[in-house]
PDB file of N, CA and C in Angstrom:
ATOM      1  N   UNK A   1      -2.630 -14.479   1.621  1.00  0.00           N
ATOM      2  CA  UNK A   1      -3.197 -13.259   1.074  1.00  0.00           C
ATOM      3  C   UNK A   1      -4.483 -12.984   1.847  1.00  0.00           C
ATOM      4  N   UNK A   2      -5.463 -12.438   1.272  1.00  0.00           N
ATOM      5  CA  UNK A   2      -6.773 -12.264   2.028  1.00  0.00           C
ATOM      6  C   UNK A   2      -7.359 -13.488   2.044  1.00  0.00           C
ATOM      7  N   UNK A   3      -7.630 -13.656   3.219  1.00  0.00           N
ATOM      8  CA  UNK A   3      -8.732 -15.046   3.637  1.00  0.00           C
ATOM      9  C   UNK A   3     -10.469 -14.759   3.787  1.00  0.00           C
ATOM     10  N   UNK A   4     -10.424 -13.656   4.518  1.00  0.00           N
ATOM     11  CA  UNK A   4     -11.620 -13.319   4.986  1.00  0.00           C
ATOM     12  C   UNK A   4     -12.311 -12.072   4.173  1.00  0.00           C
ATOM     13  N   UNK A   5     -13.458 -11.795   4.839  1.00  0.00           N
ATOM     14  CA  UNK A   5     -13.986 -10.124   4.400  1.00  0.00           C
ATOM     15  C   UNK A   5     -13.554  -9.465   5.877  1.00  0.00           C
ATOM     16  N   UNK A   6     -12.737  -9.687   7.356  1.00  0.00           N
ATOM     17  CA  UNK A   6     -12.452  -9.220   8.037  1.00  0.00           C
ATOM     18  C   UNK A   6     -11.511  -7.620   7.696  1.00  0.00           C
ATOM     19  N   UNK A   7     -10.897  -7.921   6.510  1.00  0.00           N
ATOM     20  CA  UNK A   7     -10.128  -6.680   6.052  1.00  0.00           C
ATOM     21  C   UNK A   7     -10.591  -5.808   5.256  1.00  0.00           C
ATOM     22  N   UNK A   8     -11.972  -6.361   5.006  1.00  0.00           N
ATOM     23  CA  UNK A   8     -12.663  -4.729   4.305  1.00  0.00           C
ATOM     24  C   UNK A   8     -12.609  -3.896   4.859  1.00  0.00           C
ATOM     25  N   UNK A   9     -13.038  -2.719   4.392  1.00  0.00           N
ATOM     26  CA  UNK A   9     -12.957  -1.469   5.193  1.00  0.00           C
ATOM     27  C   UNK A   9     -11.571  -0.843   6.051  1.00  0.00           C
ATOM     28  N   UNK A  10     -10.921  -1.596   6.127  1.00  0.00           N
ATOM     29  CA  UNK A  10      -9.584  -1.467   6.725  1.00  0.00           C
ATOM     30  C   UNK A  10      -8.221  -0.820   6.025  1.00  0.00           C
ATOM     31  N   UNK A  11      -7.647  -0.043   6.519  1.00  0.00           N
ATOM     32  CA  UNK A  11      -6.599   0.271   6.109  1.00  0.00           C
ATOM     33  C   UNK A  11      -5.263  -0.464   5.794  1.00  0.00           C
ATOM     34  N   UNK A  12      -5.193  -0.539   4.881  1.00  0.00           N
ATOM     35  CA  UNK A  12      -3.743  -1.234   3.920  1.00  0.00           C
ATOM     36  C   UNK A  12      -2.891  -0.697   3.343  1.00  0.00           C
ATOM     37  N   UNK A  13      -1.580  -1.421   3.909  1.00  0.00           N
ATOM     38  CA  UNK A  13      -0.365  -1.495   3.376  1.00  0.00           C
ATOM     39  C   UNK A  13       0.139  -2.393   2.289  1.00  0.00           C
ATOM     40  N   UNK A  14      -0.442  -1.593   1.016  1.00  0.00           N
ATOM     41  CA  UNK A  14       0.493  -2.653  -0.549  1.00  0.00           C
ATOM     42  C   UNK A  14       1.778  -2.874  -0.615  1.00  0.00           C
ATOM     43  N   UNK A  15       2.219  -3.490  -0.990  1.00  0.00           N
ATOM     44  CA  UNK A  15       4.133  -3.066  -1.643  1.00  0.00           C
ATOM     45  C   UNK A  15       3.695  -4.466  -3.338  1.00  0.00           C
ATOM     46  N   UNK A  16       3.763  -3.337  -4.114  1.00  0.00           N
ATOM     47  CA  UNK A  16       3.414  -4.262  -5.417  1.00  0.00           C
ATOM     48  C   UNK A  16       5.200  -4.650  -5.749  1.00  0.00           C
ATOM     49  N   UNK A  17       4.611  -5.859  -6.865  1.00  0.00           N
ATOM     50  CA  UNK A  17       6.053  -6.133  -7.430  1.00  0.00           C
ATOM     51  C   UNK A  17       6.875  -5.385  -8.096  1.00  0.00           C
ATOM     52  N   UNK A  18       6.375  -4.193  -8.697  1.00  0.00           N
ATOM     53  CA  UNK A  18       7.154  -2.892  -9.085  1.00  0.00           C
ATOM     54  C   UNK A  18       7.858  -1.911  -8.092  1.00  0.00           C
ATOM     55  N   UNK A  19       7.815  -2.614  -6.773  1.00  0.00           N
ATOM     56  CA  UNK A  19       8.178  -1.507  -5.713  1.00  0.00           C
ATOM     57  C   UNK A  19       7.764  -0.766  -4.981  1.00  0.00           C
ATOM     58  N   UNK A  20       6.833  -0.590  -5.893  1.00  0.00           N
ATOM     59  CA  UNK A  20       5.578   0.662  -5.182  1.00  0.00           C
ATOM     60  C   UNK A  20       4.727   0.424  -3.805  1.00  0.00           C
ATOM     61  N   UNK A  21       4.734   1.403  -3.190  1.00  0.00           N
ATOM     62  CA  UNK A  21       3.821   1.565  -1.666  1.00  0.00           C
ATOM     63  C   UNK A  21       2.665   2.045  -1.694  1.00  0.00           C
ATOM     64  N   UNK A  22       1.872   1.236  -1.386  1.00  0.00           N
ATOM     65  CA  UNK A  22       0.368   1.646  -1.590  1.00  0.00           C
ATOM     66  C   UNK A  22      -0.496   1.738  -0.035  1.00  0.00           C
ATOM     67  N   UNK A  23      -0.942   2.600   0.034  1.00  0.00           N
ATOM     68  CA  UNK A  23      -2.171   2.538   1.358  1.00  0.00           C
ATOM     69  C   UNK A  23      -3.058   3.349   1.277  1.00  0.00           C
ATOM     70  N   UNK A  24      -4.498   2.396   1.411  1.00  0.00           N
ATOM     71  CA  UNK A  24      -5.623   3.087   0.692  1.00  0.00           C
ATOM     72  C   UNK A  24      -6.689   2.259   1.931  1.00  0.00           C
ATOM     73  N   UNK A  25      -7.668   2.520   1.921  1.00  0.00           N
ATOM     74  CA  UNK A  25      -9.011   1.766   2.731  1.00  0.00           C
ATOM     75  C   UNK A  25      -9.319   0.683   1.642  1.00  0.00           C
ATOM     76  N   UNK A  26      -9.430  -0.587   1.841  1.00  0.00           N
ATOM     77  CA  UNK A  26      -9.456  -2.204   1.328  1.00  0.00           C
ATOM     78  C   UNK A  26     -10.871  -2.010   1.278  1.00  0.00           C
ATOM     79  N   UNK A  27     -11.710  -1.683  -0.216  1.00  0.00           N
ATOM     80  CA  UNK A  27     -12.980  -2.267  -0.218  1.00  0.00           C
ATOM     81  C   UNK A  27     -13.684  -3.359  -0.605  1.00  0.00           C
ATOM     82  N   UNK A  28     -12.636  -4.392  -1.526  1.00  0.00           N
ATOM     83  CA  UNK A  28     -12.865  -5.356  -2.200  1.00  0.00           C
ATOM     84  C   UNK A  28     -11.526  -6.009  -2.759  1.00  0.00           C
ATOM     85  N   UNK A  29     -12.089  -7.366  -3.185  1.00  0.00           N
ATOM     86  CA  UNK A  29     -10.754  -8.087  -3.951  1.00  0.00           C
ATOM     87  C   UNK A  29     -11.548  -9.561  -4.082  1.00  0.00           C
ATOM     88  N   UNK A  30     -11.105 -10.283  -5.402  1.00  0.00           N
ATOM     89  CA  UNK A  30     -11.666 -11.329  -6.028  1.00  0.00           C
ATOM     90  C   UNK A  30     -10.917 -12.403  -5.892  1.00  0.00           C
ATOM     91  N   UNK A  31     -11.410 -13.520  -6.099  1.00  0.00           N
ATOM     92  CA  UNK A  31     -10.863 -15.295  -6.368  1.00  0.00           C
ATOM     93  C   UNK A  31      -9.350 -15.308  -6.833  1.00  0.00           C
ATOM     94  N   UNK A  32      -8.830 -13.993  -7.242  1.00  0.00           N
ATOM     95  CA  UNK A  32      -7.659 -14.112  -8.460  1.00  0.00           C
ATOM     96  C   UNK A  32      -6.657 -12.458  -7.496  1.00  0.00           C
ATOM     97  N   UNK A  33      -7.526 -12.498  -6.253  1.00  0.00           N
ATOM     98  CA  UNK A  33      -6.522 -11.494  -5.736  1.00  0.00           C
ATOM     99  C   UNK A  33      -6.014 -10.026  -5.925  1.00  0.00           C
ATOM    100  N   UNK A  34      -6.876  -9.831  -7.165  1.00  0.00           N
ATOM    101  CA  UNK A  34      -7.377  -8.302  -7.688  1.00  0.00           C
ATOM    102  C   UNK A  34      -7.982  -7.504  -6.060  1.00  0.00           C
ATOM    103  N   UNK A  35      -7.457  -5.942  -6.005  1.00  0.00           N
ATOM    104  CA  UNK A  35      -8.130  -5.692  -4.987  1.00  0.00           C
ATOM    105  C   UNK A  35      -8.278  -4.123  -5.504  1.00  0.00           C
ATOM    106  N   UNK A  36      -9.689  -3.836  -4.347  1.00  0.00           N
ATOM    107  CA  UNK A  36     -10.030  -2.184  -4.982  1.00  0.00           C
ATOM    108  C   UNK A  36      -9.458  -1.773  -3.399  1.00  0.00           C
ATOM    109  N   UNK A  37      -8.898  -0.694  -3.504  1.00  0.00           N
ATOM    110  CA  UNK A  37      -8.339   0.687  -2.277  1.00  0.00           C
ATOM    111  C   UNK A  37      -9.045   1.537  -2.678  1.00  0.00           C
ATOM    112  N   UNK A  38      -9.663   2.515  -1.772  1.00  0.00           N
ATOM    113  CA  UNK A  38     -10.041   3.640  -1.837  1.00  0.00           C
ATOM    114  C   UNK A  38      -9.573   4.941  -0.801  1.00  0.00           C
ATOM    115  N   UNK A  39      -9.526   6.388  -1.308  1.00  0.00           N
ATOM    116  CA  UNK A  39      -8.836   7.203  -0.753  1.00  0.00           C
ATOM    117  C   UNK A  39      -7.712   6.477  -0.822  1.00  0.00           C
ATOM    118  N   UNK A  40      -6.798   6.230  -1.507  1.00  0.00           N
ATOM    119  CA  UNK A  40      -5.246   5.863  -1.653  1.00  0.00           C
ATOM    120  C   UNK A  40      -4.932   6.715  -2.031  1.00  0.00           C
ATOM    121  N   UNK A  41      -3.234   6.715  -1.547  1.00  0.00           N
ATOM    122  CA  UNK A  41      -2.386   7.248  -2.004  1.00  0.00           C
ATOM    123  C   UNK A  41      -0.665   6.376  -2.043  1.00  0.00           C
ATOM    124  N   UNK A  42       0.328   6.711  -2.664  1.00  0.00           N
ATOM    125  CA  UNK A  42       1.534   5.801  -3.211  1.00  0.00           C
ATOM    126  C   UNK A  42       2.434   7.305  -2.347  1.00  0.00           C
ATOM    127  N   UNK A  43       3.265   5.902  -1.594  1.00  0.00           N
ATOM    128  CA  UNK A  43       4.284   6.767  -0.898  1.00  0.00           C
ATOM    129  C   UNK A  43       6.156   6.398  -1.534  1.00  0.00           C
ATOM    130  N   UNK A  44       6.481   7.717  -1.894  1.00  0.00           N
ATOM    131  CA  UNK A  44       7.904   7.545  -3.193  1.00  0.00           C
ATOM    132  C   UNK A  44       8.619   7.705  -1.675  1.00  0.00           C
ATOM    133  N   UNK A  45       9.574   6.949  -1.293  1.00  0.00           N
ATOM    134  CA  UNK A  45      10.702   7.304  -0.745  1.00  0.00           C
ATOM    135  C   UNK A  45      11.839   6.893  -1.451  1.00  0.00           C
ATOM    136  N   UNK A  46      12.642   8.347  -1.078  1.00  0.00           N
ATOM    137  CA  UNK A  46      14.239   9.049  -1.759  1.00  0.00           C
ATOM    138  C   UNK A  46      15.008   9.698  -0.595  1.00  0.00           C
ATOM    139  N   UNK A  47      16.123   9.538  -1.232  1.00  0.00           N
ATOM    140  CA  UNK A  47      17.276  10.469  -0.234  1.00  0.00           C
ATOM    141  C   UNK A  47      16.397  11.722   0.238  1.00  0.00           C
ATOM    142  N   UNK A  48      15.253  12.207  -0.591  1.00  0.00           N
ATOM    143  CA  UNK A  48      15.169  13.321  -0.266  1.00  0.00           C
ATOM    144  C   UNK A  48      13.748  13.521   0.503  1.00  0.00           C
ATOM    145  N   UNK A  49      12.963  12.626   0.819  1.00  0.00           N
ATOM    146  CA  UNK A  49      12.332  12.388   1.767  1.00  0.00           C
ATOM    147  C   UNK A  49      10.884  11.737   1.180  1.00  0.00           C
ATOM    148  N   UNK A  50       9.871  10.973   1.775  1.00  0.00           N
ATOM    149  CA  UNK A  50       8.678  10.619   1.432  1.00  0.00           C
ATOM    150  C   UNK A  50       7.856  11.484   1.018  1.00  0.00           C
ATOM    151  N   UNK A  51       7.366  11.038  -0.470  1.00  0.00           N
ATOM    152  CA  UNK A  51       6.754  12.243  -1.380  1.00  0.00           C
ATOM    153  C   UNK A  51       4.873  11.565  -0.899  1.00  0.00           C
ATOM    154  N   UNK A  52       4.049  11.849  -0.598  1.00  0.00           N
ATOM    155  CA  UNK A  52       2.381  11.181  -0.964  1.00  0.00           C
ATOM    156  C   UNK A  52       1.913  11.603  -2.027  1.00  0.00           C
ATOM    157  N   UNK A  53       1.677  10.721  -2.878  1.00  0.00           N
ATOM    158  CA  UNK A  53       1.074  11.106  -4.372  1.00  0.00           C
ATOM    159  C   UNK A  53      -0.513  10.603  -4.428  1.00  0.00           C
ATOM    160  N   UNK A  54      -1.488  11.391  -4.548  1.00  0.00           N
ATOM    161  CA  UNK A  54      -2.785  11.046  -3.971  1.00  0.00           C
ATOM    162  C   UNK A  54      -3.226  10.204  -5.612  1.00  0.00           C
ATOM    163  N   UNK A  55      -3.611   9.118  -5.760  1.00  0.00           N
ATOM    164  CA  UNK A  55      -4.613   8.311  -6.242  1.00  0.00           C
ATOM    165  C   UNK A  55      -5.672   8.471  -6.158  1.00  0.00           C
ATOM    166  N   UNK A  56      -6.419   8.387  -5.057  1.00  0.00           N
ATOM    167  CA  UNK A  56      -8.036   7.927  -5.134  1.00  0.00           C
ATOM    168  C   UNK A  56      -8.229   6.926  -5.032  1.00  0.00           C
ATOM    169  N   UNK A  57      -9.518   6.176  -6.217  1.00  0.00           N
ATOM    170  CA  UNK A  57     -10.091   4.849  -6.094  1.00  0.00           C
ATOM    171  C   UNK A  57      -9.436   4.671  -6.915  1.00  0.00           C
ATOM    172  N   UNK A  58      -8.718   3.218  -6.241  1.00  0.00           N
ATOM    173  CA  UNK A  58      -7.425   2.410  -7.329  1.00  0.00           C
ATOM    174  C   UNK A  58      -7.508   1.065  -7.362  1.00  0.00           C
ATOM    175  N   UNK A  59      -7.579   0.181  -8.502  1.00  0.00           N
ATOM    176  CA  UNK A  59      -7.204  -1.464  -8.555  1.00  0.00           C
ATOM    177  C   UNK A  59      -5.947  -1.715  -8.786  1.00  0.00           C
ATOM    178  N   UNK A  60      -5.487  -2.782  -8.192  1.00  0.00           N
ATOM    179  CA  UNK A  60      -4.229  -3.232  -8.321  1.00  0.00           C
ATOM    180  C   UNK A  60      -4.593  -4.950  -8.884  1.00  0.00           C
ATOM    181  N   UNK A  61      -3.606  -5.666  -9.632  1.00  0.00           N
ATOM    182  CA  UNK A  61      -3.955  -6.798 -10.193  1.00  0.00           C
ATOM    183  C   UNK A  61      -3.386  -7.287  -9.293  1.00  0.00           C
ATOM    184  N   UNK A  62      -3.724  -8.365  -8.374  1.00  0.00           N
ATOM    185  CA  UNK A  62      -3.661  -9.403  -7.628  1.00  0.00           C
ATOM    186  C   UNK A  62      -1.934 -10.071  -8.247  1.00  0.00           C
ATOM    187  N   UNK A  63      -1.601 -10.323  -9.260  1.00  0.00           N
ATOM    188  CA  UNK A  63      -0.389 -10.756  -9.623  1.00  0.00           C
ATOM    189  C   UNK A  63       0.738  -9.972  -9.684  1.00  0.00           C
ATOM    190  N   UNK A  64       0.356  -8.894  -8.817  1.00  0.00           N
ATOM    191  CA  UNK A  64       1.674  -7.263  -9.356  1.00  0.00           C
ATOM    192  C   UNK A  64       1.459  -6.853  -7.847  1.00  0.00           C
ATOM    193  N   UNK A  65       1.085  -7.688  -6.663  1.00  0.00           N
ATOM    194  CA  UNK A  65       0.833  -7.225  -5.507  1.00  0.00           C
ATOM    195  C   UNK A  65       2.199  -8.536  -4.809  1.00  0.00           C
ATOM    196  N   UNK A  66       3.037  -8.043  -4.045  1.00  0.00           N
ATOM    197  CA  UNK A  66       4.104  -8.929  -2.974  1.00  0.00           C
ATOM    198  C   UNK A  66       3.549  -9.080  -1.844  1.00  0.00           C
ATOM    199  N   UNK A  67       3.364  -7.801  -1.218  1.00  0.00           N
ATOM    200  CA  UNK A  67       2.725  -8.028   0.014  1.00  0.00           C
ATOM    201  C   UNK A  67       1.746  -6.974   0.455  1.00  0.00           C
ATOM    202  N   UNK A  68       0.882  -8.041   1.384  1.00  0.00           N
ATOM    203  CA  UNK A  68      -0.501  -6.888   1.522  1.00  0.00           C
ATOM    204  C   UNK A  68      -0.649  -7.065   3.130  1.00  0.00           C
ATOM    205  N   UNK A  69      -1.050  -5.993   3.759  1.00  0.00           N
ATOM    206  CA  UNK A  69      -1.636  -6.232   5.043  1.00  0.00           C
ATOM    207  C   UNK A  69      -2.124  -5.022   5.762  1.00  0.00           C
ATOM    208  N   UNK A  70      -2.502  -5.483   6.654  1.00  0.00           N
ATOM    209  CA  UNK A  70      -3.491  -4.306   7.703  1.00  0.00           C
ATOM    210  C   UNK A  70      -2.573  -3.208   8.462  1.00  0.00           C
ATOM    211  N   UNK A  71      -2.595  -2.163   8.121  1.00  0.00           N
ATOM    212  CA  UNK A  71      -1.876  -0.801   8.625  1.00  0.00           C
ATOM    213  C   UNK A  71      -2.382  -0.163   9.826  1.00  0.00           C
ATOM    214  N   UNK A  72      -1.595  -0.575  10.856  1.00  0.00           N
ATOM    215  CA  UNK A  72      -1.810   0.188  12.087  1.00  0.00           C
ATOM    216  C   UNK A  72      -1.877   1.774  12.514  1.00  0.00           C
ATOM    217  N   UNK A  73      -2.933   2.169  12.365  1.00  0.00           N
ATOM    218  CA  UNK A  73      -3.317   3.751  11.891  1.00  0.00           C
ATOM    219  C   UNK A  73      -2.710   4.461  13.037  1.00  0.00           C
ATOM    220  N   UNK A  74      -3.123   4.362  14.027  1.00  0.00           N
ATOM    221  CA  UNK A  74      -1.899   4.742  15.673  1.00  0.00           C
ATOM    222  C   UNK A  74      -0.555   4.629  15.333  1.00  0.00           C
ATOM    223  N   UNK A  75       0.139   3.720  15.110  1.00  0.00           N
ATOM    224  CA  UNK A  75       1.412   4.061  14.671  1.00  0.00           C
ATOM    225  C   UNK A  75       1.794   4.671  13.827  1.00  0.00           C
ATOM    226  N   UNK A  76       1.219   4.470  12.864  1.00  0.00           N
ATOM    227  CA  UNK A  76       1.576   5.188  11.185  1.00  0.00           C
ATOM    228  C   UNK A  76       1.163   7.164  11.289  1.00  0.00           C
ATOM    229  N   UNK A  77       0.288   7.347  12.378  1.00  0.00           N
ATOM    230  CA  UNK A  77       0.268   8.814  12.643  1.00  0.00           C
ATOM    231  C   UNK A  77       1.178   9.108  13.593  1.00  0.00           C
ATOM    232  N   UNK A  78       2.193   8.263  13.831  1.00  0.00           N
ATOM    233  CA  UNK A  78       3.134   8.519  15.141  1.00  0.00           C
ATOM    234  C   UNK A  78       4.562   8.564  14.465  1.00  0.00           C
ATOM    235  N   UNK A  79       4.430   8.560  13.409  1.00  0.00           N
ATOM    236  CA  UNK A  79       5.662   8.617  12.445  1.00  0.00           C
ATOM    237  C   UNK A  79       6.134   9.868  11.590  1.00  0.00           C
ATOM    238  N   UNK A  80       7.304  10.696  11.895  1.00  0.00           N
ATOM    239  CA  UNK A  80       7.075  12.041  11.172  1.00  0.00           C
ATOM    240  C   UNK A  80       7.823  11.930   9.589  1.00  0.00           C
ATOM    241  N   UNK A  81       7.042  11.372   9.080  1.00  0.00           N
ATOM    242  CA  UNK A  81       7.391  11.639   7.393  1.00  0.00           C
ATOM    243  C   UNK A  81       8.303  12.799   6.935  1.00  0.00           C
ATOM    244  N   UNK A  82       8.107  13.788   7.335  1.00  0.00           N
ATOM    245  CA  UNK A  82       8.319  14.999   6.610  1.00  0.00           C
ATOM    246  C   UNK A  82      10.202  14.795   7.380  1.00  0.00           C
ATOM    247  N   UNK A  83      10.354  14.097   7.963  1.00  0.00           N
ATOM    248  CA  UNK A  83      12.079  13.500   8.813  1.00  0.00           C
ATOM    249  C   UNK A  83      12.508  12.051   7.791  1.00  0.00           C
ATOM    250  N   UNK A  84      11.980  11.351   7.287  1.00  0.00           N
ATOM    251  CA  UNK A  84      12.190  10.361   6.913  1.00  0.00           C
ATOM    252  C   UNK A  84      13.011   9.949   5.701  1.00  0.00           C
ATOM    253  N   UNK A  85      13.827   9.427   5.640  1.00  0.00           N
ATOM    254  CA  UNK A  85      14.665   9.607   4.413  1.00  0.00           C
ATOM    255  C   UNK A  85      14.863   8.074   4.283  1.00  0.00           C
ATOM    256  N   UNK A  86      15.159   7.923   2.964  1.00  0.00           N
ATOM    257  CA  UNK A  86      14.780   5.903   2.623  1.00  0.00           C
ATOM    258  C   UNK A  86      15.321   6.227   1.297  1.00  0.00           C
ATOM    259  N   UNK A  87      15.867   5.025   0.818  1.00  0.00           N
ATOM    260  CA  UNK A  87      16.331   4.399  -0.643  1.00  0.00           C
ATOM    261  C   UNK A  87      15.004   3.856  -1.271  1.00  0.00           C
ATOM    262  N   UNK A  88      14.740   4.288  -2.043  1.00  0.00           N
ATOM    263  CA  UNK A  88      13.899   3.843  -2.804  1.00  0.00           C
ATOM    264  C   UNK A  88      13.714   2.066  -2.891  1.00  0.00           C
ATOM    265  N   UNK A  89      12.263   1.514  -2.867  1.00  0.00           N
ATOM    266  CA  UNK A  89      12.480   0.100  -2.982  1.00  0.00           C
ATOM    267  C   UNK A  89      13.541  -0.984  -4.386  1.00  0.00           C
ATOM    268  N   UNK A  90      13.255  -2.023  -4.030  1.00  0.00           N
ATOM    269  CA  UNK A  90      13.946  -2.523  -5.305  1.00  0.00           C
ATOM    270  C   UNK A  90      12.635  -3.510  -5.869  1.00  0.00           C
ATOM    271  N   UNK A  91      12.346  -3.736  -7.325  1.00  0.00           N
ATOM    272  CA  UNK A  91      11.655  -4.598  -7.309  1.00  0.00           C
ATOM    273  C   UNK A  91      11.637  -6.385  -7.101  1.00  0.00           C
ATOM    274  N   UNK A  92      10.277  -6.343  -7.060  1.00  0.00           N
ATOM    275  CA  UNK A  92      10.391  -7.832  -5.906  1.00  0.00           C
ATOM    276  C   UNK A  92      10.545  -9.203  -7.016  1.00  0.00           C
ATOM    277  N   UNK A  93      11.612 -10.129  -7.129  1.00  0.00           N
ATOM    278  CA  UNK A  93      11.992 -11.140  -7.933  1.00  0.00           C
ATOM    279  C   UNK A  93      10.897 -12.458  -7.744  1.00  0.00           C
ATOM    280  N   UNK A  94      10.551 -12.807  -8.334  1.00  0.00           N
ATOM    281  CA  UNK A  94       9.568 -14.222  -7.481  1.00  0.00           C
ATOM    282  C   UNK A  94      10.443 -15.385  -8.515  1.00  0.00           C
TER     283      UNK A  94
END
């Protein structure tokens, strides 16, 4: 999970255990893996294409998070969403 404070300020890619896609700027996160995003937003993909649903400043509980990591902002603007079509996730079993 997070080791360092190297990923503050940095842009992140959530996928919580409910499925959900999260990417927001990483301003914080505690001993127990709680983390704050800011300017987030949750991306729905469907047959019918990637919806952005704007959040804001958001916590996520460290125990409802699968996977977290650093979002390559060059690529991720090199990607045309508004083309993209995806099955919705499934949630994550531990």
């Amino acid at each position: 999970m997070l080791r360092t404070y190297n990923e503050i300020d940095r842009t992140v890619s959530i996928i919580t255990s409910d499925a959900r896609s999260i990417v927001g700027t990483l301003r914080g996160f505690d001993q127990f893996a709680n983390v704050i995003v800011e300017d987030s937003h949750e991306r729905v993909y469907s047959a019918q294409g990637m919806e952005k649903v704007p959040l804001g400043l958001y916590v996520i509980r460290g125990d409802n998070i699968a996977v977290i990591g650093e979002l390559n902002e060059q690529l991720d603007k090199q990607i045309d969403f508004s083309s993209l079509r995806a099955q919705p996730l499934q949630h994550v079993l531990h």
